[in-house]
N, C-alpha and C. Protein backbone atom coordinates (compact mmCIF):
# COMPACT_ATOMS: atom_id res chain seq x y z
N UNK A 1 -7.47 2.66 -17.97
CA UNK A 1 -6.61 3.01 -16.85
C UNK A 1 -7.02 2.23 -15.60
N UNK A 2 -5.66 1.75 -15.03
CA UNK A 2 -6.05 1.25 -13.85
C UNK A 2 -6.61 2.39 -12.31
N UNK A 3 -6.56 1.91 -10.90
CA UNK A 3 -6.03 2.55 -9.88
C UNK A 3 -5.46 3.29 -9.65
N UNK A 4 -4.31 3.11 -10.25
CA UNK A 4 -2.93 3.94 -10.07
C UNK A 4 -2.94 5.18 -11.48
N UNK A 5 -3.92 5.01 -11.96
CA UNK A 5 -3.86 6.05 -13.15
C UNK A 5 -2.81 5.84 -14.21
N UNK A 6 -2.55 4.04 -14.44
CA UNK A 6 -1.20 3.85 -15.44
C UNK A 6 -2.14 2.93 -16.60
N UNK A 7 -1.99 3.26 -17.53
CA UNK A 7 -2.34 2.09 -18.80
C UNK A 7 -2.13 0.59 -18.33
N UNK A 8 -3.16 0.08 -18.77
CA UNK A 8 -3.10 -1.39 -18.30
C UNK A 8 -1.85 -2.04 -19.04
N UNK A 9 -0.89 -3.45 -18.92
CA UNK A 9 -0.28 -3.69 -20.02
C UNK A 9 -1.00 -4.60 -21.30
N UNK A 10 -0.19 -4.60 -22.59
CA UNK A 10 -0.65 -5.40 -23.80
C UNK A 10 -1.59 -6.72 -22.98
N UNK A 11 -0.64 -7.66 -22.73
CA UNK A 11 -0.74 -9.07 -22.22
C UNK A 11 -0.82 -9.17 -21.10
N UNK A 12 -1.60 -8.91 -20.27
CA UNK A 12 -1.67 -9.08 -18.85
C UNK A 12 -2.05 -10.68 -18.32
N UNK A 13 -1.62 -10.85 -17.16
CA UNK A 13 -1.42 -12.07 -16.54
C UNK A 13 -2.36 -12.18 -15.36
N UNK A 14 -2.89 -12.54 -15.59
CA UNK A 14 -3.88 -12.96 -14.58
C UNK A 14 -4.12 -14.27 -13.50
N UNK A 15 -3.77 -14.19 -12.32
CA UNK A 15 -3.81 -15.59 -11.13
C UNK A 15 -4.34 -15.24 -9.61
N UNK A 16 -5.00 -15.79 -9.52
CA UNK A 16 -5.79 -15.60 -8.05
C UNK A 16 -4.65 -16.17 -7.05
N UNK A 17 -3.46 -16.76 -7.16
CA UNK A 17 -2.60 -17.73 -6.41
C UNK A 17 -1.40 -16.44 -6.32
N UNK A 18 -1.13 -16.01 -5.04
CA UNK A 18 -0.01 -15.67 -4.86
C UNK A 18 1.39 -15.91 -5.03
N UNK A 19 1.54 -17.70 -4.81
CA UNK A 19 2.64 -17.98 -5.10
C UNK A 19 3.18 -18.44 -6.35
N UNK A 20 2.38 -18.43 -7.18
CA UNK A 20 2.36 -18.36 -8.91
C UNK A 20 2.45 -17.07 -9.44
N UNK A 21 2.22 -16.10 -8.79
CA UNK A 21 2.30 -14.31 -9.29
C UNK A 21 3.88 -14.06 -8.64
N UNK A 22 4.21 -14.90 -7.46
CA UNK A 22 5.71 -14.55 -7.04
C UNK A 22 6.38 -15.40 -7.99
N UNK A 23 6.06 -16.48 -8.12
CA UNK A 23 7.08 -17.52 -9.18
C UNK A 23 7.47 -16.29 -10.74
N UNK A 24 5.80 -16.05 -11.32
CA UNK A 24 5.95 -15.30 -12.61
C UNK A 24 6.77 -13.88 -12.19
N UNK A 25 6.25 -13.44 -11.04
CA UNK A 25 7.48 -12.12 -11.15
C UNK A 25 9.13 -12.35 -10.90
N UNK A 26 9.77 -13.59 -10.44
CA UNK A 26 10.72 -14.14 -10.88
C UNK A 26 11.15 -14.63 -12.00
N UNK A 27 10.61 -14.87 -12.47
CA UNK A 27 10.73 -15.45 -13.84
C UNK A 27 11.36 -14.30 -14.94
N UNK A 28 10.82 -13.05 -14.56
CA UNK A 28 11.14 -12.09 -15.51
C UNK A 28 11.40 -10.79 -14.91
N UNK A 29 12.42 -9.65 -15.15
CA UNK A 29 12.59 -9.05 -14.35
C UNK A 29 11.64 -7.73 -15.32
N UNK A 30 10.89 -7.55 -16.11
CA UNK A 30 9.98 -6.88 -16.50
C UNK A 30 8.77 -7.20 -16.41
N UNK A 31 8.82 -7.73 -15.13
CA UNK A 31 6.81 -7.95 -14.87
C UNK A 31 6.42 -7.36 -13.34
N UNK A 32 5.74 -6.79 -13.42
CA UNK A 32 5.02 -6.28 -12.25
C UNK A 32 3.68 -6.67 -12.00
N UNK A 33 3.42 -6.97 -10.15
CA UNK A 33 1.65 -7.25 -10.35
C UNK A 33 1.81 -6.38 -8.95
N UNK A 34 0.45 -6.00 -8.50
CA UNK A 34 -0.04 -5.27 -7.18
C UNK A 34 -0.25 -6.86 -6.44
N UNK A 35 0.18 -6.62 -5.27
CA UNK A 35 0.19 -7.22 -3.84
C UNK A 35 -0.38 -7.40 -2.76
N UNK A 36 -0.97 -7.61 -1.76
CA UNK A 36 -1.32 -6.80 -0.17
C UNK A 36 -0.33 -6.81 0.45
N UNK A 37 -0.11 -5.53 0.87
CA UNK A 37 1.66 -5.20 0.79
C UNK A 37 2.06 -5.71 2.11
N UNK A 38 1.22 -6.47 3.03
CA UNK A 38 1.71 -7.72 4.05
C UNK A 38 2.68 -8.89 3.35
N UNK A 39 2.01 -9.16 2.44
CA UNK A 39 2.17 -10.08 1.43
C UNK A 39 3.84 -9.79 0.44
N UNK A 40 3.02 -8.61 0.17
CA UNK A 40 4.42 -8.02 -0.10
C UNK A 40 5.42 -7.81 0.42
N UNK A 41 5.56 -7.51 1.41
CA UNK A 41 6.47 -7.51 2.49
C UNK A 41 7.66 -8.63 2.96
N UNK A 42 6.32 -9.23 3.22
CA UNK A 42 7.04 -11.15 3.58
C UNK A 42 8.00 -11.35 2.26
N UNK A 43 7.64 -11.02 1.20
CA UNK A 43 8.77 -11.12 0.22
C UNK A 43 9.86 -10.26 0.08
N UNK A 44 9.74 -9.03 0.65
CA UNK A 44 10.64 -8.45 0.56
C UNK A 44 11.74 -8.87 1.72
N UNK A 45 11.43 -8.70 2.65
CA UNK A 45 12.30 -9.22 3.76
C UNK A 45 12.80 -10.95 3.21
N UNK A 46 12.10 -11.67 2.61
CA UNK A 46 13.07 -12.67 1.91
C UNK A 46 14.02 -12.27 0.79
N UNK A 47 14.42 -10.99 0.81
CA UNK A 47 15.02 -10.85 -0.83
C UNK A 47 14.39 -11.56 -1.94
N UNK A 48 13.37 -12.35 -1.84
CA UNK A 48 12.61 -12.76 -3.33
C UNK A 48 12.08 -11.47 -4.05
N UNK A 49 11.63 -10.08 -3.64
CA UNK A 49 10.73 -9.28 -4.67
C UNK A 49 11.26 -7.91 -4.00
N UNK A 50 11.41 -7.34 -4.89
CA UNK A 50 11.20 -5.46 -4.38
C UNK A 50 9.94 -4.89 -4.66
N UNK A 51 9.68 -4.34 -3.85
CA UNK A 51 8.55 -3.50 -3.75
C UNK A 51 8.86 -1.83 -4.38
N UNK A 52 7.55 -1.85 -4.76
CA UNK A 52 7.48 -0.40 -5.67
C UNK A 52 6.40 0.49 -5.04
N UNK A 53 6.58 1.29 -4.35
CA UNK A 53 5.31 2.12 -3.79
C UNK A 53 4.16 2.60 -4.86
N UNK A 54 3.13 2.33 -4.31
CA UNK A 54 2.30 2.68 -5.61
C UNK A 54 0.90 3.32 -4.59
N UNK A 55 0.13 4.41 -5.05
CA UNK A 55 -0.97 4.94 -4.43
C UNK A 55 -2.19 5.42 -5.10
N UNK A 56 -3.02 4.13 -4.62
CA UNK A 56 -4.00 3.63 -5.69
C UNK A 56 -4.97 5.15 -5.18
N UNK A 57 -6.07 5.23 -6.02
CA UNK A 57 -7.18 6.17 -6.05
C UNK A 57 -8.29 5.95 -5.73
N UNK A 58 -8.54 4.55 -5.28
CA UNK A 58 -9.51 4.20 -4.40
C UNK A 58 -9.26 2.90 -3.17
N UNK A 59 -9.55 3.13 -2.11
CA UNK A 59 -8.53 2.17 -1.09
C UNK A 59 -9.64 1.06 -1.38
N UNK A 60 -10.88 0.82 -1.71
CA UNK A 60 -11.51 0.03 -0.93
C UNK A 60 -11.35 -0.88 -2.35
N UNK A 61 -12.15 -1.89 -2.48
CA UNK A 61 -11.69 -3.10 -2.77
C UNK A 61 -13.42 -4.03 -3.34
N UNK A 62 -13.96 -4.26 -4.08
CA UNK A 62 -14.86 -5.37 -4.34
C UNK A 62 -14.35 -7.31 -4.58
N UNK A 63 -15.32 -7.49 -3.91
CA UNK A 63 -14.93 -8.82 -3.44
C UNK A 63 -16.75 -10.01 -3.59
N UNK A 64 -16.47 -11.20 -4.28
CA UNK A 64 -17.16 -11.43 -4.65
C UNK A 64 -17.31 -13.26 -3.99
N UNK A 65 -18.32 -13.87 -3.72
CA UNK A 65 -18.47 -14.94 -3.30
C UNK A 65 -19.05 -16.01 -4.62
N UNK A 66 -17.72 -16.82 -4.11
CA UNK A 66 -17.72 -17.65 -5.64
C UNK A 66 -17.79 -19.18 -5.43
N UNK A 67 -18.87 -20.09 -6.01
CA UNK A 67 -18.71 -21.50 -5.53
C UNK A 67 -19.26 -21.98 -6.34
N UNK A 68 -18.82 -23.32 -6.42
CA UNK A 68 -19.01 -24.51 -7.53
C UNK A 68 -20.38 -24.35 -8.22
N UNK A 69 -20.51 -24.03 -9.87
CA UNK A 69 -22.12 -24.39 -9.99
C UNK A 69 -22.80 -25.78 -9.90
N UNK A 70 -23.73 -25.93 -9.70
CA UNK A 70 -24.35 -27.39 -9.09
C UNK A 70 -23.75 -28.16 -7.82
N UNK A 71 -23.31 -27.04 -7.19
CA UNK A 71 -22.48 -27.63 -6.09
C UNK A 71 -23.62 -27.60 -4.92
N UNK A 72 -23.13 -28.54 -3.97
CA UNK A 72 -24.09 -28.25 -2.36
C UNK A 72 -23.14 -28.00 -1.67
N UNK A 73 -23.47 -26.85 -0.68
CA UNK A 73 -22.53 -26.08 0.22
C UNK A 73 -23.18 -26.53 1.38
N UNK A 74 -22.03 -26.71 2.40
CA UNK A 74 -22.17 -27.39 3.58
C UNK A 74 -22.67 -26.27 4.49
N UNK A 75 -23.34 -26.96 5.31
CA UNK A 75 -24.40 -25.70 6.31
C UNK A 75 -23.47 -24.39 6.85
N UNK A 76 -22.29 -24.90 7.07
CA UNK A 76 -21.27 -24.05 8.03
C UNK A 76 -21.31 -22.92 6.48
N UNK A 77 -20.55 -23.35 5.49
CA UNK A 77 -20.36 -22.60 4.48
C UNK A 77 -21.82 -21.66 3.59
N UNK A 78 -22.73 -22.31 3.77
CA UNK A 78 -24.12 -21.49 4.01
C UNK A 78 -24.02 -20.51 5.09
N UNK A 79 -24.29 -20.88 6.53
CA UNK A 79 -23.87 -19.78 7.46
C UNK A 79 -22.74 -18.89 6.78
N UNK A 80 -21.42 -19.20 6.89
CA UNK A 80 -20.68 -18.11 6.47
C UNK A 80 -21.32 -17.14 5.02
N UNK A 81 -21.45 -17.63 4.08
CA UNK A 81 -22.15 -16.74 3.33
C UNK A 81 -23.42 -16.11 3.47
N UNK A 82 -23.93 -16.20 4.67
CA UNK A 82 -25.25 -15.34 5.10
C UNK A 82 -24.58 -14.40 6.37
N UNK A 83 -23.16 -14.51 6.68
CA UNK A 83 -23.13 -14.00 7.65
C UNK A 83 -22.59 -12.81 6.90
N UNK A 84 -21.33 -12.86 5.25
CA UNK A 84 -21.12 -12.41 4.45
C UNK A 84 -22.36 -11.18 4.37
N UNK A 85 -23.22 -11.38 3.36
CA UNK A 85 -24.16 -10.69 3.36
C UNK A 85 -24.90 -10.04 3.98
N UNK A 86 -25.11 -10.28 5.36
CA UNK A 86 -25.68 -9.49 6.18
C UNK A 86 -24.36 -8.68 6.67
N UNK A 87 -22.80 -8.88 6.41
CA UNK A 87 -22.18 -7.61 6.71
C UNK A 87 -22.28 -7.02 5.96
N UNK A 88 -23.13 -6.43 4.57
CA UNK A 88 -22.87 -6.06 3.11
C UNK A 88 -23.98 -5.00 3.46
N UNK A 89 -24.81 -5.70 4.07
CA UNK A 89 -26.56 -5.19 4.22
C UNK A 89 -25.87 -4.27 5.33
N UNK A 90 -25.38 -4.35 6.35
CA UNK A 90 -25.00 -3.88 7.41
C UNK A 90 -24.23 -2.32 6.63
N UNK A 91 -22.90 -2.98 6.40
CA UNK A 91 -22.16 -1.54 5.88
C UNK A 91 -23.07 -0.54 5.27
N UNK A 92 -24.13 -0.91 3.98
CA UNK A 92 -24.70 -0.15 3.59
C UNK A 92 -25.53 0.68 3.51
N UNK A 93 -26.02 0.29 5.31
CA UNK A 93 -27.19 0.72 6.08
C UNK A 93 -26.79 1.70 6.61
N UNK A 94 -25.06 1.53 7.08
CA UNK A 94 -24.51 2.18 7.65
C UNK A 94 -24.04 3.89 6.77
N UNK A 95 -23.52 3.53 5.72
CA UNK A 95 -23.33 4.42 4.84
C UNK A 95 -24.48 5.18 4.37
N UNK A 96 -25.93 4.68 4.28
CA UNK A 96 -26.71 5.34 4.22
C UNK A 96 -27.14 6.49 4.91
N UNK A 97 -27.00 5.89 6.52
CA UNK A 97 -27.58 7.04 7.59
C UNK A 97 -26.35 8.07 7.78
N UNK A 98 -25.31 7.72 7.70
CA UNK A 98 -24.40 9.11 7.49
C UNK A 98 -24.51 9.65 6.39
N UNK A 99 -24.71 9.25 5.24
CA UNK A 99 -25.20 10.53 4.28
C UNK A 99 -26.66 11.02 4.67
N UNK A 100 -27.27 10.37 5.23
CA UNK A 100 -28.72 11.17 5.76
C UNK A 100 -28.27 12.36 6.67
N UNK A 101 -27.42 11.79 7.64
CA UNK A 101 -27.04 12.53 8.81
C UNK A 101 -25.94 14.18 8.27
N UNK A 102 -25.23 13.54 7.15
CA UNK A 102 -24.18 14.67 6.97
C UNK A 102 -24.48 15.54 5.52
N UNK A 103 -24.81 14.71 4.84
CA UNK A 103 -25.75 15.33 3.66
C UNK A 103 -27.00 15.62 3.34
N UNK A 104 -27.54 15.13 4.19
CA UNK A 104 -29.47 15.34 3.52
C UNK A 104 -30.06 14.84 2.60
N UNK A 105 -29.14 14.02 2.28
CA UNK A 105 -29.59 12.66 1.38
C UNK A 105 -30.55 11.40 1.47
C-alpha cells in the first residue's frame, strides 16, 4: 500500500521528469501519477490534466542527495551539500528537544 492507502498498480511507471509523467498521462486516459499540486495546477489551468484530490497519510516527504559516482563536485556544490546536512542535523536536534520538552523522552 501506498500513502493514500490504495494498492500500488501491476506495472508502474516510474520518471523523475515531470514533463515525461505529463506527456505519459496524456498518452493514456487510464494512468494516474501524484504531483506537487503547484505543479499540478499549472496543468490544470492549461486544460492538459485533471486533478484528483487525494490525502496522503503522511505529509512529509524523504529526499535524498544524489551525484555522479567517481564524480568531483565543484566547491559551491560541496557547500550546498554541507549546508543540506547541517539542515538535517538541525531539524533533528530540533525534534529531539521537543520530545524532551513535551514527552520526557
Amino acid at each position: 500500500m501506498d500513502l493514500a492507502g490504495l494498492d500500488m498498480p501491476e506495472n508502474p511507471i516510474s520518471t523523475a521528469s515531470t514533463f515525461v509523467t505529463v506527456a505519459l498521462l496524456q498518452c493514456s486516459p487510464d494512468r494516474v501519477s501524484l504531483l506537487p499540486t503547484d505543479i499540478a495546477e499549472m496543468f490544470v489551468r492549461q486544460k492538459m490534466l485533471r486533478a484528483v484530490p487525494v490525502k496522503l497519510k503522511s505529509p512529509s516527504q524523504t529526499f535524498g542527495i544524489v551525484t555522479r559516482k567517481g564524480g568531483v563536485l565543484s566547491p559551491a556544490a560541496e557547500q550546498f551539500i554541507q549546508l543540506l546536512r547541517g539542515q538535517k542535523v538541525a531539524e533533528q536536534s530540533t525534534q529531539n528537544r521537543l520530545k524532551q520538552r513535551f514527552f520526557g523522552a
